[in-house]
PDB file of N, CA and C in Angstrom:
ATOM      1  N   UNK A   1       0.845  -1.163   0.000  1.00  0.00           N
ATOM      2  CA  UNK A   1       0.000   0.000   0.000  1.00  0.00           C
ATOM      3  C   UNK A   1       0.897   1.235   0.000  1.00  0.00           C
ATOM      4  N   UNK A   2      -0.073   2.231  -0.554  1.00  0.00           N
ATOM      5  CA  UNK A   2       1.303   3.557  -0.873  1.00  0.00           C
ATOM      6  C   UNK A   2       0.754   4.392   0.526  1.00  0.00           C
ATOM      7  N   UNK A   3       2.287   4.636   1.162  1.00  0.00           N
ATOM      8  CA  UNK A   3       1.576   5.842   2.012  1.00  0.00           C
ATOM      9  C   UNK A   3       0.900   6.898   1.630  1.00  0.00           C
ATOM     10  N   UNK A   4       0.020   7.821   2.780  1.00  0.00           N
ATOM     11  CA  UNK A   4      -0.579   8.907   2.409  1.00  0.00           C
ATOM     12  C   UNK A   4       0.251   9.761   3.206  1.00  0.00           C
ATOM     13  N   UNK A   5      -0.018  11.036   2.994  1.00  0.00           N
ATOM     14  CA  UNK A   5       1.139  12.018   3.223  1.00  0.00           C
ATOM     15  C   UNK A   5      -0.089  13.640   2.955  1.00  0.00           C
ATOM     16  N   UNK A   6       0.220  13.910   3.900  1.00  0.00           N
ATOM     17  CA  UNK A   6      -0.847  15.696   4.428  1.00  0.00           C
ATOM     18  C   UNK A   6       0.164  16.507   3.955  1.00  0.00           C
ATOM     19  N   UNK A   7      -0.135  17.311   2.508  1.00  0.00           N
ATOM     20  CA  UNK A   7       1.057  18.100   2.212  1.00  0.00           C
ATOM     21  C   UNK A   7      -0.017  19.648   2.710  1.00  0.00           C
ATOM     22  N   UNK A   8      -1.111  20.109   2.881  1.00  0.00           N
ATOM     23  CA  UNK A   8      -1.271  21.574   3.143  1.00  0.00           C
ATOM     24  C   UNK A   8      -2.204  21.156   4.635  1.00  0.00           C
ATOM     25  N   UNK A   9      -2.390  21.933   5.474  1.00  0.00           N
ATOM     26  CA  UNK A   9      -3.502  21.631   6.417  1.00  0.00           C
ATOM     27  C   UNK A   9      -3.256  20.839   7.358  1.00  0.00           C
ATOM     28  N   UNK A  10      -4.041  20.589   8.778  1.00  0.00           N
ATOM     29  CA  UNK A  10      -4.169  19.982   9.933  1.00  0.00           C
ATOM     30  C   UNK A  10      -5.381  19.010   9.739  1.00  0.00           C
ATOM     31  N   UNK A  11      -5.289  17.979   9.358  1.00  0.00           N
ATOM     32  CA  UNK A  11      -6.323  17.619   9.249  1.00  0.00           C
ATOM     33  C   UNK A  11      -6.639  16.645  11.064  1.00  0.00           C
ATOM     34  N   UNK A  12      -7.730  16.558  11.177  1.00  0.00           N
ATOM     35  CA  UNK A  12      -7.904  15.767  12.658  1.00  0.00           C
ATOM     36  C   UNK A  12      -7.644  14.600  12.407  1.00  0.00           C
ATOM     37  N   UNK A  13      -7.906  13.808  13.694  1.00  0.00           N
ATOM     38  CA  UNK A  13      -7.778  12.107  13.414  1.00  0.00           C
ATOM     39  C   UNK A  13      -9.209  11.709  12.323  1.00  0.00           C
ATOM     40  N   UNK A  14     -10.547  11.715  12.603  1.00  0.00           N
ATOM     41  CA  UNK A  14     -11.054  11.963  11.943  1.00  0.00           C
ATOM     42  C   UNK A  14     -11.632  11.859  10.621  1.00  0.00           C
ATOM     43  N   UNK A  15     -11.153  13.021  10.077  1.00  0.00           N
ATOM     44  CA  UNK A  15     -11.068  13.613   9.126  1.00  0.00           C
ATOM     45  C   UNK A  15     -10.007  13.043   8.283  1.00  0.00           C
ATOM     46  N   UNK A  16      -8.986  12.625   8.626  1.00  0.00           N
ATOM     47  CA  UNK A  16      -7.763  11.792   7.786  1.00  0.00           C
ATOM     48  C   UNK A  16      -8.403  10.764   7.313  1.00  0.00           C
ATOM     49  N   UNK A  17      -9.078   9.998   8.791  1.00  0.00           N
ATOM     50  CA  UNK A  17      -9.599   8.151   8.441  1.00  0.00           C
ATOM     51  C   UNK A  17     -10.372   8.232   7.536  1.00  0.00           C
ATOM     52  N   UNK A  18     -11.354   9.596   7.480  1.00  0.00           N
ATOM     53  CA  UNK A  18     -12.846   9.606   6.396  1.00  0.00           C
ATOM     54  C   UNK A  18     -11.979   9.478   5.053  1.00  0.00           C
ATOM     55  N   UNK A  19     -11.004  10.600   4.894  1.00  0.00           N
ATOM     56  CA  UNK A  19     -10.103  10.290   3.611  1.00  0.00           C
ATOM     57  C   UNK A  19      -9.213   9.349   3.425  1.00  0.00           C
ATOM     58  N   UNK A  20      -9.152   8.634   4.369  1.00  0.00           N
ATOM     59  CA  UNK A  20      -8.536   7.274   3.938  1.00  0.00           C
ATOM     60  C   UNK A  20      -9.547   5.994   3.143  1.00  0.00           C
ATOM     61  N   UNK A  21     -10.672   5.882   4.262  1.00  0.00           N
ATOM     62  CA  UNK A  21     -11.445   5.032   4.063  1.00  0.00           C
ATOM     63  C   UNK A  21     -12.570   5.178   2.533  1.00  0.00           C
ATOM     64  N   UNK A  22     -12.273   6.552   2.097  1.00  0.00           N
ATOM     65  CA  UNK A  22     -13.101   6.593   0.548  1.00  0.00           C
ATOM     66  C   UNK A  22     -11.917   6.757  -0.107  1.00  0.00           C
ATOM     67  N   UNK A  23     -10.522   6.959   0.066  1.00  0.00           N
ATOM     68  CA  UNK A  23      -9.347   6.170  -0.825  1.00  0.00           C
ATOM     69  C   UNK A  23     -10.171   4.594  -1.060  1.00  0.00           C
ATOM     70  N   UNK A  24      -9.645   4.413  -0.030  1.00  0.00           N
ATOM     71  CA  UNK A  24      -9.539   2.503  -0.437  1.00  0.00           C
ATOM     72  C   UNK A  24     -10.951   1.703  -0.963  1.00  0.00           C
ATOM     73  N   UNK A  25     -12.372   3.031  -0.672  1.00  0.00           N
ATOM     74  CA  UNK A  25     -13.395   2.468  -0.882  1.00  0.00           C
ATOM     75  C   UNK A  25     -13.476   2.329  -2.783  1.00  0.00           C
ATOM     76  N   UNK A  26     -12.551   3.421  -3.176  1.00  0.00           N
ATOM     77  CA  UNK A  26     -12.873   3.884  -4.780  1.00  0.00           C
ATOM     78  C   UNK A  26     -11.372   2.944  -5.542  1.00  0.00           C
ATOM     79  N   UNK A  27     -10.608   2.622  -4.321  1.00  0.00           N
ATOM     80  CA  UNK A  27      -9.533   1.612  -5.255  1.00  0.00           C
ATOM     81  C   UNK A  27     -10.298   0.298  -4.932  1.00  0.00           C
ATOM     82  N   UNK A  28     -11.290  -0.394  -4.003  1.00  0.00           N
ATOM     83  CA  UNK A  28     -11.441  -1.883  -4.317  1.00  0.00           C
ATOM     84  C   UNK A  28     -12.452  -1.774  -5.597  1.00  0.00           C
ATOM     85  N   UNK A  29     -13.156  -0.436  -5.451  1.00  0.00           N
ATOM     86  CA  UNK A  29     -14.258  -0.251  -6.647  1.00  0.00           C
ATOM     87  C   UNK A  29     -13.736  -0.225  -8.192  1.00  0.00           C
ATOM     88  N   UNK A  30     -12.492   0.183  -8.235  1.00  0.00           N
ATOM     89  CA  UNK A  30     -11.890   0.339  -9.566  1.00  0.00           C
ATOM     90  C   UNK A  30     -11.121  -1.351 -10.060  1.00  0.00           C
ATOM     91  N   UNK A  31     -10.621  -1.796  -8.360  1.00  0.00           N
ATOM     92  CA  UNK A  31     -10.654  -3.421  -8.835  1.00  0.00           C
ATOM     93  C   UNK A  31     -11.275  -3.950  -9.352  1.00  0.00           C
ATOM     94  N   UNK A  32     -12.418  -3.770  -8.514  1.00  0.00           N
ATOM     95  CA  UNK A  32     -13.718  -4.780  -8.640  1.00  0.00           C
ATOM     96  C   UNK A  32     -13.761  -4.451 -10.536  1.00  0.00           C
ATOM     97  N   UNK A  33     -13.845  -3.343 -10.917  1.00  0.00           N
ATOM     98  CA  UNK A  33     -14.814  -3.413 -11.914  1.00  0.00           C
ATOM     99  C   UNK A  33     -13.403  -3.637 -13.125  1.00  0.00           C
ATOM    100  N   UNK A  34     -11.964  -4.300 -12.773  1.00  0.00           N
ATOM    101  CA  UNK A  34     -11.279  -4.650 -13.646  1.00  0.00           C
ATOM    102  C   UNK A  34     -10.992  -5.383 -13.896  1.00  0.00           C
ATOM    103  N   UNK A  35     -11.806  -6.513 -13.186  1.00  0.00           N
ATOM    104  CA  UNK A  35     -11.664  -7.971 -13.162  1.00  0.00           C
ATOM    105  C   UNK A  35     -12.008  -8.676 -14.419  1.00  0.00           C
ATOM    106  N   UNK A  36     -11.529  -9.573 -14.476  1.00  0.00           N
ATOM    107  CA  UNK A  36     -12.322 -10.120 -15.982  1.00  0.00           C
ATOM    108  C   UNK A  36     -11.873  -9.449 -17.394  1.00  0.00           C
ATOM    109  N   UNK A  37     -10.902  -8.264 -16.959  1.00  0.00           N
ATOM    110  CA  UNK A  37     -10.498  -7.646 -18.464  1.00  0.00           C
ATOM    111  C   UNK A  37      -8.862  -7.532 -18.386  1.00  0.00           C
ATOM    112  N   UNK A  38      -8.447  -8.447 -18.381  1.00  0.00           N
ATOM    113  CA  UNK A  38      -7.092  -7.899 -18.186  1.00  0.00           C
ATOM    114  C   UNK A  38      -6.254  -7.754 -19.028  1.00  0.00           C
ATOM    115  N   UNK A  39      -6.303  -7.428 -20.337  1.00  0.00           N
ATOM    116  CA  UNK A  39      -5.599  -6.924 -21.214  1.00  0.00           C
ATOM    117  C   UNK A  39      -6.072  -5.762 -22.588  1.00  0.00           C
ATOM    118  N   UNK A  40      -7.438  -5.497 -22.069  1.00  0.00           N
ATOM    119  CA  UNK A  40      -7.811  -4.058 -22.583  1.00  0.00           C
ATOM    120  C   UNK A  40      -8.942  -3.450 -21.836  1.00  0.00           C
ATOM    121  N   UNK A  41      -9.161  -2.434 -21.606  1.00  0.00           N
ATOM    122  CA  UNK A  41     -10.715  -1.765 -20.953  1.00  0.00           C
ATOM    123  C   UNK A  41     -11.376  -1.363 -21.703  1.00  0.00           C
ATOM    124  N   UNK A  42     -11.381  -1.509 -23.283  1.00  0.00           N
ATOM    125  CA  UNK A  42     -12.675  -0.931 -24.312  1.00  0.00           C
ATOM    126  C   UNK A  42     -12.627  -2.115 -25.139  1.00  0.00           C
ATOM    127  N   UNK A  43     -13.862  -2.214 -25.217  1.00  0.00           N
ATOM    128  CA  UNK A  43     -13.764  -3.307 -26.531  1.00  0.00           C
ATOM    129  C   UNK A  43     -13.467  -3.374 -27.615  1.00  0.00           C
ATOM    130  N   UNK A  44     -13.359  -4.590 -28.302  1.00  0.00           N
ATOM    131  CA  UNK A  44     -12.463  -4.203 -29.276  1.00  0.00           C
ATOM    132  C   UNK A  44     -13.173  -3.685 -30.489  1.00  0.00           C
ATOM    133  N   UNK A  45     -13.048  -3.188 -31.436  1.00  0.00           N
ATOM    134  CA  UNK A  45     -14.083  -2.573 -32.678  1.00  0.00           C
ATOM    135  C   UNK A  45     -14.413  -4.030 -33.224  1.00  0.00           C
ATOM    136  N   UNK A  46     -13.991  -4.994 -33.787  1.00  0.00           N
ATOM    137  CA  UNK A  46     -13.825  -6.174 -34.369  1.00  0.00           C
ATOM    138  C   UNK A  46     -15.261  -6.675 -33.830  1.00  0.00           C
ATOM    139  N   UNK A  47     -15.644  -6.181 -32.045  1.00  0.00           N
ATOM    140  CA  UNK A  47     -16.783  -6.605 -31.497  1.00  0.00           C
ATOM    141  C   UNK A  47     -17.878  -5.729 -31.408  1.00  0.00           C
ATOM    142  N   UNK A  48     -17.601  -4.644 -32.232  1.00  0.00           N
ATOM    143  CA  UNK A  48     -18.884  -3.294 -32.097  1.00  0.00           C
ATOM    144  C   UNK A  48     -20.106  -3.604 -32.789  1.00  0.00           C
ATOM    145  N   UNK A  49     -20.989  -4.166 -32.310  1.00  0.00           N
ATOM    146  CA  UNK A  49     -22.270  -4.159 -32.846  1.00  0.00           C
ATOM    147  C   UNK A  49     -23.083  -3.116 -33.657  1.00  0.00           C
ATOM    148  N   UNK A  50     -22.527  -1.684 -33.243  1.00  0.00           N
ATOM    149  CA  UNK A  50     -23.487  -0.577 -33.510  1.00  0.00           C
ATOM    150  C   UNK A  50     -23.624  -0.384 -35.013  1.00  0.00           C
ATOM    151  N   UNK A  51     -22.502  -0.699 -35.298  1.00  0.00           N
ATOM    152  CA  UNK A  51     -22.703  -0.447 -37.466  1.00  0.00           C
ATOM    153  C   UNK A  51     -24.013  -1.217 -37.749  1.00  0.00           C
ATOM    154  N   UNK A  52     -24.105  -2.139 -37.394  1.00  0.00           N
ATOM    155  CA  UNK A  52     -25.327  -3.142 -37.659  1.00  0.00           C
ATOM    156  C   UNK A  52     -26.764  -2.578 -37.628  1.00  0.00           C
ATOM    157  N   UNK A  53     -26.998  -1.360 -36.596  1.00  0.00           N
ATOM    158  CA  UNK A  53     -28.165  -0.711 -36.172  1.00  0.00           C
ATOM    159  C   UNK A  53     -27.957   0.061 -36.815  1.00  0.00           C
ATOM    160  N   UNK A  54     -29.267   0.413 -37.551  1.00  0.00           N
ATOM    161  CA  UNK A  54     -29.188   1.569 -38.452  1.00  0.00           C
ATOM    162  C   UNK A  54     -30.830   2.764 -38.031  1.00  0.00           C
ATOM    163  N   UNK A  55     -30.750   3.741 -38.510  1.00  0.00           N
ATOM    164  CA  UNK A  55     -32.153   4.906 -38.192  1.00  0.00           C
ATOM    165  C   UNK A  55     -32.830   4.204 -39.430  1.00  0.00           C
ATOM    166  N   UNK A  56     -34.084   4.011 -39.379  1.00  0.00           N
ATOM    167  CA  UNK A  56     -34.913   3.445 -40.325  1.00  0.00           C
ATOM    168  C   UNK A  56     -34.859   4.505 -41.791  1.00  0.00           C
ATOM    169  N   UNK A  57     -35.459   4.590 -42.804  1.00  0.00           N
ATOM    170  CA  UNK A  57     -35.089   4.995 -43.768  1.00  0.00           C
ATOM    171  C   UNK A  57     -36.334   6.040 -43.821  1.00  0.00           C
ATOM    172  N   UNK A  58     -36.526   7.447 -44.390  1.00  0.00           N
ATOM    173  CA  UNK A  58     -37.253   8.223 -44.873  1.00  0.00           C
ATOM    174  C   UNK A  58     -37.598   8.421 -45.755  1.00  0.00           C
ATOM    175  N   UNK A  59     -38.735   8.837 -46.534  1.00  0.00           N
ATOM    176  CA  UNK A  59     -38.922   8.942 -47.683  1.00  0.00           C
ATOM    177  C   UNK A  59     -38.998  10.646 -48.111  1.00  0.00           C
ATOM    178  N   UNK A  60     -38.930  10.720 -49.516  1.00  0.00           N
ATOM    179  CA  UNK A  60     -39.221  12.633 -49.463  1.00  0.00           C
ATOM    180  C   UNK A  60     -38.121  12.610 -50.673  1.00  0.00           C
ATOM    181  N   UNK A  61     -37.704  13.454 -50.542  1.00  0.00           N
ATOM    182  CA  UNK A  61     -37.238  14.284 -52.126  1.00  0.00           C
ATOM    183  C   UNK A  61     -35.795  14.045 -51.707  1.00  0.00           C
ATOM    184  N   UNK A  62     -35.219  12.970 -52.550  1.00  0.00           N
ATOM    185  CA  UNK A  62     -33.639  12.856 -52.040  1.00  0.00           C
ATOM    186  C   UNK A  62     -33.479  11.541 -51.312  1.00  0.00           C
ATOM    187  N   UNK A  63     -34.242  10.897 -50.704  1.00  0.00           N
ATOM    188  CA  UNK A  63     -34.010   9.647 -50.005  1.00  0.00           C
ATOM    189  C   UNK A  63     -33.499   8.576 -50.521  1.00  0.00           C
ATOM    190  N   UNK A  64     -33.153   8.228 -51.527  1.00  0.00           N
ATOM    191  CA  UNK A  64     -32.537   7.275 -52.271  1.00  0.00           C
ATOM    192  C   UNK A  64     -31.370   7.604 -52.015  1.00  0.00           C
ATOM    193  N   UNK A  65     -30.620   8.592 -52.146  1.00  0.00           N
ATOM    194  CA  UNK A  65     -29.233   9.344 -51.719  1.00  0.00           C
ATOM    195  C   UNK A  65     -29.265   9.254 -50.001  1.00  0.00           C
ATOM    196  N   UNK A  66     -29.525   9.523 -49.362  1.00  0.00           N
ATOM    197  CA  UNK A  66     -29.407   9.489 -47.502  1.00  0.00           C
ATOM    198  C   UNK A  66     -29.805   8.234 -47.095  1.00  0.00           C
ATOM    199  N   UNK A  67     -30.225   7.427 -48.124  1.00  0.00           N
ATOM    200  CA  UNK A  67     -30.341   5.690 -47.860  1.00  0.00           C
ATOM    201  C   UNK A  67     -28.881   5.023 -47.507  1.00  0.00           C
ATOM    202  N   UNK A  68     -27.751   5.929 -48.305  1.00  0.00           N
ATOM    203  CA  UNK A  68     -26.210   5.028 -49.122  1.00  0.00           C
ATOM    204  C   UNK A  68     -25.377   5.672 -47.330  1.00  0.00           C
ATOM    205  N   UNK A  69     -26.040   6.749 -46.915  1.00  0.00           N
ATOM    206  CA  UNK A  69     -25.338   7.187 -45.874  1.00  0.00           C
ATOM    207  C   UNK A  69     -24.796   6.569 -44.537  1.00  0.00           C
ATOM    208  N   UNK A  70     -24.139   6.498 -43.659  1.00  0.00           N
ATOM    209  CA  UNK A  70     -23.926   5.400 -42.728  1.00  0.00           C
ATOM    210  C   UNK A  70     -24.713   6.753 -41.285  1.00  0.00           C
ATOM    211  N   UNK A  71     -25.262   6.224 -40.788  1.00  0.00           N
ATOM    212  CA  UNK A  71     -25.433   7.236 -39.256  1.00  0.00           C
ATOM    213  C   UNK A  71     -24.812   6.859 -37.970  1.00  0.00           C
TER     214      UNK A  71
END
């Protein structure tokens, strides 16, 4: 564990532990949620579904042309 270290201020007993204890509450939280990925945190494009979903098509003056478009 890395020490902590009070570089401006008096802080009380307190007041240190509260900032200790939401340190360590937001590092098991950043564990927790890195589990299971351990060699990238975004997926990969190769797995992006979204090209697949498309806005349904309109009709009107020109729509044959904004059909070819990607959104």
């Amino acid at each position: 564990m890395t020490p902590i270290r009070v570089v401006r201020g008096k802080p009380t007993d307190e007041e240190f532990a509260a900032a200790v204890v939401v340190l360590m509450a937001r590092a098991r939280a950043r564990a927790a949620a890195g589990r299971g990925r351990d060699h990238e945190t975004q997926p990969s494009g190769w797995l992006d579904r979204t090209a697949l979903v498309r806005a349904p098509l309109r009709s009107g003056p020109s729509a044959w042309r904004a059909s070819g478009f990607r959104r």
